[in-house]
N, C-alpha and C. Protein backbone atom coordinates (compact mmCIF):
# COMPACT_ATOMS: atom_id res chain seq x y z
N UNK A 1 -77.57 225.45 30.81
CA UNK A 1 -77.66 226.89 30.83
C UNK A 1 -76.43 227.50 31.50
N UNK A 2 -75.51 226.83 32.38
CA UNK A 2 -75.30 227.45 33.44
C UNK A 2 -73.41 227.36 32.29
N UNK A 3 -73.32 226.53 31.68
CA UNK A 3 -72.31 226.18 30.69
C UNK A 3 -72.17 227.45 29.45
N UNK A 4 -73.64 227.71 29.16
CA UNK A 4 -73.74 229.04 28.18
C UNK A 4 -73.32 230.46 28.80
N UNK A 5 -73.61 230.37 30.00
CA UNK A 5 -73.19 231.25 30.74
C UNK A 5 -72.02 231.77 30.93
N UNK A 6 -71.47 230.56 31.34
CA UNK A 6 -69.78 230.62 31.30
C UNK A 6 -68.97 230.72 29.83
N UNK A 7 -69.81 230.55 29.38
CA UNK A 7 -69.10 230.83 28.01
C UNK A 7 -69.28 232.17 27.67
N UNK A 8 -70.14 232.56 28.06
CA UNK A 8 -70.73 234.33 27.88
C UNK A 8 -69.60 235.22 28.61
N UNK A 9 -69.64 234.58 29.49
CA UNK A 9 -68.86 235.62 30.35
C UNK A 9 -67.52 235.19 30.02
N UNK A 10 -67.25 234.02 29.49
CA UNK A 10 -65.14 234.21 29.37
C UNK A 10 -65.61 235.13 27.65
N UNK A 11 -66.34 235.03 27.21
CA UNK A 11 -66.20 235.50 25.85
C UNK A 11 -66.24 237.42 25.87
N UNK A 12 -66.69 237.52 27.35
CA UNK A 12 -66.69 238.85 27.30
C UNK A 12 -65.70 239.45 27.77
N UNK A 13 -65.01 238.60 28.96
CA UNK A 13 -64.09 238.71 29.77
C UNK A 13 -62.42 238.54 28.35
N UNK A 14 -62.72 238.20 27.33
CA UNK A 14 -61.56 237.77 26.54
C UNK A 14 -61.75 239.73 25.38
N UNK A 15 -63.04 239.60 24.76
CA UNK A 15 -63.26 240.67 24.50
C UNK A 15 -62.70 242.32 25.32
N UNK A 16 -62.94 242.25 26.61
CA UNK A 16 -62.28 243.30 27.40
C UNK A 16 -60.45 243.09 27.00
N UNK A 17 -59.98 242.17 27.24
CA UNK A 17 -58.65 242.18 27.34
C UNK A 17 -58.12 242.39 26.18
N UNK A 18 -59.03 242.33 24.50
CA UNK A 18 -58.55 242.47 23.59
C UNK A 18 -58.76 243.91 23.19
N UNK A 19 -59.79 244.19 23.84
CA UNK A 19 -59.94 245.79 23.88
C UNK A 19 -58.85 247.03 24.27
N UNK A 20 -58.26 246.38 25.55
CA UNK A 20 -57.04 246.99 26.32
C UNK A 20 -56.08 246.76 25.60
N UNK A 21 -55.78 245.78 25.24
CA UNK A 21 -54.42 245.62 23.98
C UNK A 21 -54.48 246.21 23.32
N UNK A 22 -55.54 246.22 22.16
CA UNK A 22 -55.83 246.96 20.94
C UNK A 22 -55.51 248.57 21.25
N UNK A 23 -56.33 249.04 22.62
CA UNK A 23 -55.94 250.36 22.65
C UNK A 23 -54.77 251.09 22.32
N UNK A 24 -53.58 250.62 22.94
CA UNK A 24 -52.27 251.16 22.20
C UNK A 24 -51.70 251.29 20.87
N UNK A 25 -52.63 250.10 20.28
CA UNK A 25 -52.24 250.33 18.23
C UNK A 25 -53.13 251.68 17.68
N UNK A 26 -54.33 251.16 18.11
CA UNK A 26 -55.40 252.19 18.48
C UNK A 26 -54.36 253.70 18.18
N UNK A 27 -54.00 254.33 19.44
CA UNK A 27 -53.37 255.49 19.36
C UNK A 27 -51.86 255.34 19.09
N UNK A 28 -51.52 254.66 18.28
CA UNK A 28 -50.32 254.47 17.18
C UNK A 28 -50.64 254.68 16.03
N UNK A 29 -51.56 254.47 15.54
CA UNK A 29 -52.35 254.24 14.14
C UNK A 29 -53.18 255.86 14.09
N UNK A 30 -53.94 256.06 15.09
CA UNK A 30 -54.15 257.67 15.45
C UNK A 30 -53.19 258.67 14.99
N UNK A 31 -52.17 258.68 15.69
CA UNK A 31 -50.76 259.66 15.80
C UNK A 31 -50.51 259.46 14.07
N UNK A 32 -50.59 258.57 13.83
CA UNK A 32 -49.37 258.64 12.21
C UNK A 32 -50.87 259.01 11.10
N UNK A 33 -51.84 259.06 11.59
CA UNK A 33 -53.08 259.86 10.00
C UNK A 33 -52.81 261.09 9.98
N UNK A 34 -52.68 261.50 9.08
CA UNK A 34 -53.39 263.14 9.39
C UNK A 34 -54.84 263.54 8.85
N UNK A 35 -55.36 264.38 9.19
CA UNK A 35 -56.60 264.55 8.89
C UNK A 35 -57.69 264.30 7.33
N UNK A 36 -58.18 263.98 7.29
CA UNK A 36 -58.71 263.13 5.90
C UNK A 36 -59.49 265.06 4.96
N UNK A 37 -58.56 265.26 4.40
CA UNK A 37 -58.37 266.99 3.72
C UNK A 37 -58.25 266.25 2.27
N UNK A 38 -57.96 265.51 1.84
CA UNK A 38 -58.45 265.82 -0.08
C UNK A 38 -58.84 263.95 -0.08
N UNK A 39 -59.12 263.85 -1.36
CA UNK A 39 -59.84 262.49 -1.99
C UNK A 39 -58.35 261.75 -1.69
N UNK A 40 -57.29 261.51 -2.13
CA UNK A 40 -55.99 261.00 -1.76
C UNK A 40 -55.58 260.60 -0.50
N UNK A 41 -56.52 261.16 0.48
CA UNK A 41 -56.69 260.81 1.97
C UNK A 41 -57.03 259.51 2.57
N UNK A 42 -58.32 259.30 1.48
CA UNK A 42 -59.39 258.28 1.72
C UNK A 42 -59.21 257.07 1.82
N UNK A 43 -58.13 256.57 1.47
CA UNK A 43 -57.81 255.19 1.70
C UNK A 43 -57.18 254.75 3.39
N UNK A 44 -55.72 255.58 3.05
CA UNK A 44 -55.43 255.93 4.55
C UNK A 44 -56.45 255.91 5.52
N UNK A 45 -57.37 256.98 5.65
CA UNK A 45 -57.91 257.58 6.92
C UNK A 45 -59.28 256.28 6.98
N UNK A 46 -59.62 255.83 6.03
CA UNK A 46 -60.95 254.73 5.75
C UNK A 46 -60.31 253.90 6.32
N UNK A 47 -59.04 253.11 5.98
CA UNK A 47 -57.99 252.04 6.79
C UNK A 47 -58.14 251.97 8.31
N UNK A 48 -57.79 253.80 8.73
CA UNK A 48 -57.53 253.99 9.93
C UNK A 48 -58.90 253.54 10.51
N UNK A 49 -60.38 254.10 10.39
CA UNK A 49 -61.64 254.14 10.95
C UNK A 49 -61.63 253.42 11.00
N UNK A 50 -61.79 251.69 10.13
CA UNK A 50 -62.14 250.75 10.01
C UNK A 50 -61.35 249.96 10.98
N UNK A 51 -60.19 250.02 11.31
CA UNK A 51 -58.94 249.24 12.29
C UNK A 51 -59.15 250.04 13.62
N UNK A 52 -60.03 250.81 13.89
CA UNK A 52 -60.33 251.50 14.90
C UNK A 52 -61.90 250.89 15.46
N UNK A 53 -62.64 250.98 14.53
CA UNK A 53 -64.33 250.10 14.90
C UNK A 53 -63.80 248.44 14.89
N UNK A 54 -63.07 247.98 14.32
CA UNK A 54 -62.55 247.15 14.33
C UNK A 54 -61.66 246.45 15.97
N UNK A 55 -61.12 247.22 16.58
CA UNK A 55 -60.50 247.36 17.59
C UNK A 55 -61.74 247.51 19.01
N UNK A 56 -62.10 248.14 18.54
CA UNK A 56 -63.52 248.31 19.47
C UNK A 56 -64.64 247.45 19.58
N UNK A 57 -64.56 246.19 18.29
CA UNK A 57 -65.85 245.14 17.91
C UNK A 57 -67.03 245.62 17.50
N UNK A 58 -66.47 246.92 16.95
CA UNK A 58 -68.32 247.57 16.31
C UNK A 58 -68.09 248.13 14.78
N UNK A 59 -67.40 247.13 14.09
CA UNK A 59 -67.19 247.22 12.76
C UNK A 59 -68.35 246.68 12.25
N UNK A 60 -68.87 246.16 12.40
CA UNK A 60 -70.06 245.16 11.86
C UNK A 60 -71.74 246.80 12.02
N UNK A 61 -71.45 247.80 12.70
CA UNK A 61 -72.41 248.66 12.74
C UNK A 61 -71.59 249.82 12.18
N UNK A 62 -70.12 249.85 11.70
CA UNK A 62 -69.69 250.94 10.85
C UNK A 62 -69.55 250.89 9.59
N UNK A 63 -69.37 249.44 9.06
CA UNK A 63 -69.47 249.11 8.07
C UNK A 63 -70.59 249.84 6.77
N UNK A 64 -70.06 250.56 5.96
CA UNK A 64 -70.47 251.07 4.87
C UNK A 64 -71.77 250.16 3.91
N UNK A 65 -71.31 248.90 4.00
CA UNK A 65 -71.52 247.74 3.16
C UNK A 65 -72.91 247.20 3.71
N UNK A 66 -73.00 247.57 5.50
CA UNK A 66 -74.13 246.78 5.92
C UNK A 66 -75.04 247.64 6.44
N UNK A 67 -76.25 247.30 7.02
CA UNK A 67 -76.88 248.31 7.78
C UNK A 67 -77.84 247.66 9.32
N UNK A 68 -76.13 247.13 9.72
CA UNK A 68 -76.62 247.08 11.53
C UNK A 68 -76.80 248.24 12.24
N UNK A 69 -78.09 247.95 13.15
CA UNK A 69 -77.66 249.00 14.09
C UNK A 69 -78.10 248.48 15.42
N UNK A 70 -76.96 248.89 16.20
CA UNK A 70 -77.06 248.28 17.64
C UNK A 70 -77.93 248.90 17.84
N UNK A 71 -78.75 247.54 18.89
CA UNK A 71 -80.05 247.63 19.76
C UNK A 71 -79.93 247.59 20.90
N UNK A 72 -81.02 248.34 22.05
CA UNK A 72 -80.15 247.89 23.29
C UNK A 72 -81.37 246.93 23.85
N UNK A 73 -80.41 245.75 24.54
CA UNK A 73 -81.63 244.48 24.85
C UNK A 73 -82.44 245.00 25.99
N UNK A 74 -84.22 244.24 25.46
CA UNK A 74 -85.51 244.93 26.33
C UNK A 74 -85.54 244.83 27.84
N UNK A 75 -85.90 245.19 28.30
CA UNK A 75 -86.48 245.12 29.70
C UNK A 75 -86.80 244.10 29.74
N UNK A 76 -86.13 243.19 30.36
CA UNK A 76 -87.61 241.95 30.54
C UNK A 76 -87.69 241.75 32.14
N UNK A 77 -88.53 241.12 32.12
CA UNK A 77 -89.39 240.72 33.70
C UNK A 77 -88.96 239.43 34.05
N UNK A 78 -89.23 239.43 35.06
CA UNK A 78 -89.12 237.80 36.25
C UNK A 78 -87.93 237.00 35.44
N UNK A 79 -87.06 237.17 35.79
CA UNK A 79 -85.91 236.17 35.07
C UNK A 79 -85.29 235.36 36.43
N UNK A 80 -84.98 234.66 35.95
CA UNK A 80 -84.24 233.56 36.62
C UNK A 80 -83.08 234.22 37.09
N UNK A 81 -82.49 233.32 38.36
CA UNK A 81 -80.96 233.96 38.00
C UNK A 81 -80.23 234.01 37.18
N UNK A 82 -80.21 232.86 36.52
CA UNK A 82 -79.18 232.55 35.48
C UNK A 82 -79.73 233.64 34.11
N UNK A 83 -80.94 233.85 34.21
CA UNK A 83 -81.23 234.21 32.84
C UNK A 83 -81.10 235.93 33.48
N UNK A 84 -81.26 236.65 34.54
CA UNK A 84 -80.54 237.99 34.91
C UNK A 84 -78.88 238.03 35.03
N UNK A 85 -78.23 237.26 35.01
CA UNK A 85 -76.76 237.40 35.23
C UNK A 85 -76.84 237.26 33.17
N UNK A 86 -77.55 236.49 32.63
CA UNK A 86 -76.92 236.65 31.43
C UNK A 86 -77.70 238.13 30.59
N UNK A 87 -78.55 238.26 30.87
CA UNK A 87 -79.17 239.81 30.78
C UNK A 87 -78.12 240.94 30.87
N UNK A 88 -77.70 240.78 32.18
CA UNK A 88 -76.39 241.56 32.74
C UNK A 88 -75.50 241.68 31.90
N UNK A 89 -74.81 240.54 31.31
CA UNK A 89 -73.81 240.73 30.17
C UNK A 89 -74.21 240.67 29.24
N UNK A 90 -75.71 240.79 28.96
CA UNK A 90 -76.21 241.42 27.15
C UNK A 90 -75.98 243.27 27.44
N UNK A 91 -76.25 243.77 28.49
CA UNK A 91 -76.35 244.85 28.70
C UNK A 91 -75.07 245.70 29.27
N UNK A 92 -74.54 244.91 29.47
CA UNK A 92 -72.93 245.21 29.50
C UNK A 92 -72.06 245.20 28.52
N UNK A 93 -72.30 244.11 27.75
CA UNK A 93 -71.85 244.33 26.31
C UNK A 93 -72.30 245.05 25.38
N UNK A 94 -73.57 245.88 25.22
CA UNK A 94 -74.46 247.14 25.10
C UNK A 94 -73.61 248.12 25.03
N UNK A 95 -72.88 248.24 26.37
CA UNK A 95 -72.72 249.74 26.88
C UNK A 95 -70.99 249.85 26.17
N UNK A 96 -70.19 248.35 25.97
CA UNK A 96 -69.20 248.31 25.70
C UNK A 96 -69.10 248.86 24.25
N UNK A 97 -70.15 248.24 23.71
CA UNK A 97 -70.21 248.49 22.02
C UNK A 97 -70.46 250.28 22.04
N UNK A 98 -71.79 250.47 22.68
CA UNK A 98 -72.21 252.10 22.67
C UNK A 98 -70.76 252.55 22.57
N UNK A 99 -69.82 252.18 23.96
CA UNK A 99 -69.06 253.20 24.31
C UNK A 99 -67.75 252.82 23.07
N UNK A 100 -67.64 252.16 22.25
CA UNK A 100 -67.03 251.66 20.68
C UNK A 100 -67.48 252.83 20.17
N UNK A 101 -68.58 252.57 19.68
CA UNK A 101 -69.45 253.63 18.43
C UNK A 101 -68.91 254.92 18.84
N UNK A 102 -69.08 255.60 20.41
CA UNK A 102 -68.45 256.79 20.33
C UNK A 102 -67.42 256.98 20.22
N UNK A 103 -66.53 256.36 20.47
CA UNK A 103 -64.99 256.46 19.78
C UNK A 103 -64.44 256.91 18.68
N UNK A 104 -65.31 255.69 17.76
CA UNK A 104 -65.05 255.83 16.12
C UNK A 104 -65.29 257.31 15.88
N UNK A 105 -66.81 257.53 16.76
CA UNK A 105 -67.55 258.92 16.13
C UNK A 105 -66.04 259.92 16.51
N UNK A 106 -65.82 259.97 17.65
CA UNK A 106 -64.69 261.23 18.01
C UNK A 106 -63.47 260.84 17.22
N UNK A 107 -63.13 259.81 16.64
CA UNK A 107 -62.07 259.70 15.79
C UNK A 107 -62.39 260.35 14.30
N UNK A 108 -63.47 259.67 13.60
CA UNK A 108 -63.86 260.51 12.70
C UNK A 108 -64.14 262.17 12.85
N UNK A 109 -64.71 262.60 13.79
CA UNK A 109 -64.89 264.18 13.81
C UNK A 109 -63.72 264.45 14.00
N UNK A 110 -62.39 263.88 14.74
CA UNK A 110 -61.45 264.46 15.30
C UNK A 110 -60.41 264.54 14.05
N UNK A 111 -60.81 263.89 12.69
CA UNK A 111 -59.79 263.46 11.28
C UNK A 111 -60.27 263.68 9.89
N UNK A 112 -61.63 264.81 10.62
CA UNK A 112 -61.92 265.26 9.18
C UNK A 112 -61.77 266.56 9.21
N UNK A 113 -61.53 267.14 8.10
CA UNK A 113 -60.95 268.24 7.53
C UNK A 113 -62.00 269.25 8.25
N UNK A 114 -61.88 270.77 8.79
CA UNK A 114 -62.76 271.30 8.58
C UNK A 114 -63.86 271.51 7.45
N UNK A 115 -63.70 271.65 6.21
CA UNK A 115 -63.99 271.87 5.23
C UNK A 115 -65.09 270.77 5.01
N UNK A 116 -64.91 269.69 5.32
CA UNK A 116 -65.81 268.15 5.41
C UNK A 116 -66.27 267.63 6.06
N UNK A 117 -66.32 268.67 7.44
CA UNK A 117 -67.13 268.51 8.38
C UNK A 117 -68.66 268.57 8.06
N UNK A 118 -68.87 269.58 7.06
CA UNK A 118 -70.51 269.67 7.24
C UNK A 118 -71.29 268.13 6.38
N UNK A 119 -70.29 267.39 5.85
CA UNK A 119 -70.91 266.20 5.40
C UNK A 119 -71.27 265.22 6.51
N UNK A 120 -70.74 265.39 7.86
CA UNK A 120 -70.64 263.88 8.66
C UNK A 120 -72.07 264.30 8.86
């Protein structure tokens, strides 16, 4: 158990650092869209969203194609240590993804046209 653990946590601990990297393409890739205003847009600005949920690890719940939707893990009772420290980083990785999803969301509201706003 205590081996799964450690694997949990470098896997999250590797995830953060790819997060911080990513951020700077992130707002490189931002700066050069312009706002998604006619059908000719859509490839571009779909590119951009997708390399953005992508960047964040919550492509798999933006994805068009699928229909995940993050859950947040239950309450549970009397846990072990080992099984509350790994709780801890189900619920930490929760809040990492949540705080993904809102991103995308303010990237998309922030790159659609007025006009195509009333579709989101």
């Amino acid at each position: 158990m205590a081996d799964h653990l450690d694997k949990a946590l470098s896997e999250q601990v590797m995830r953060i650092n790819q997060a911080n990297n990513q951020s700077k393409t992130m707002a490189l890739i931002a700066s050069k869209v312009s706002q998604l205003s006619t059908p000719q847009d859509w490839i571009q600005w779909f590119s951009m969203v997708k390399t953005t949920a992508m960047d964040q690890d919550v492509w798999s719940y933006c994805d068009p194609d699928k229909s995940n939707e993050l859950v947040q893990p239950g309450d549970p009772s009397q846990l072990t240590a080992t099984q509350e420290r790994l709780y801890t980083l189900k619920i930490n990785d929760y809040e990492r993804k949540r705080k993904g999803l809102a991103k995308v969301n303010a990237t998309i509201q922030g790159t659609v046209c007025e006009d195509y706003q009333t579709y989101l």
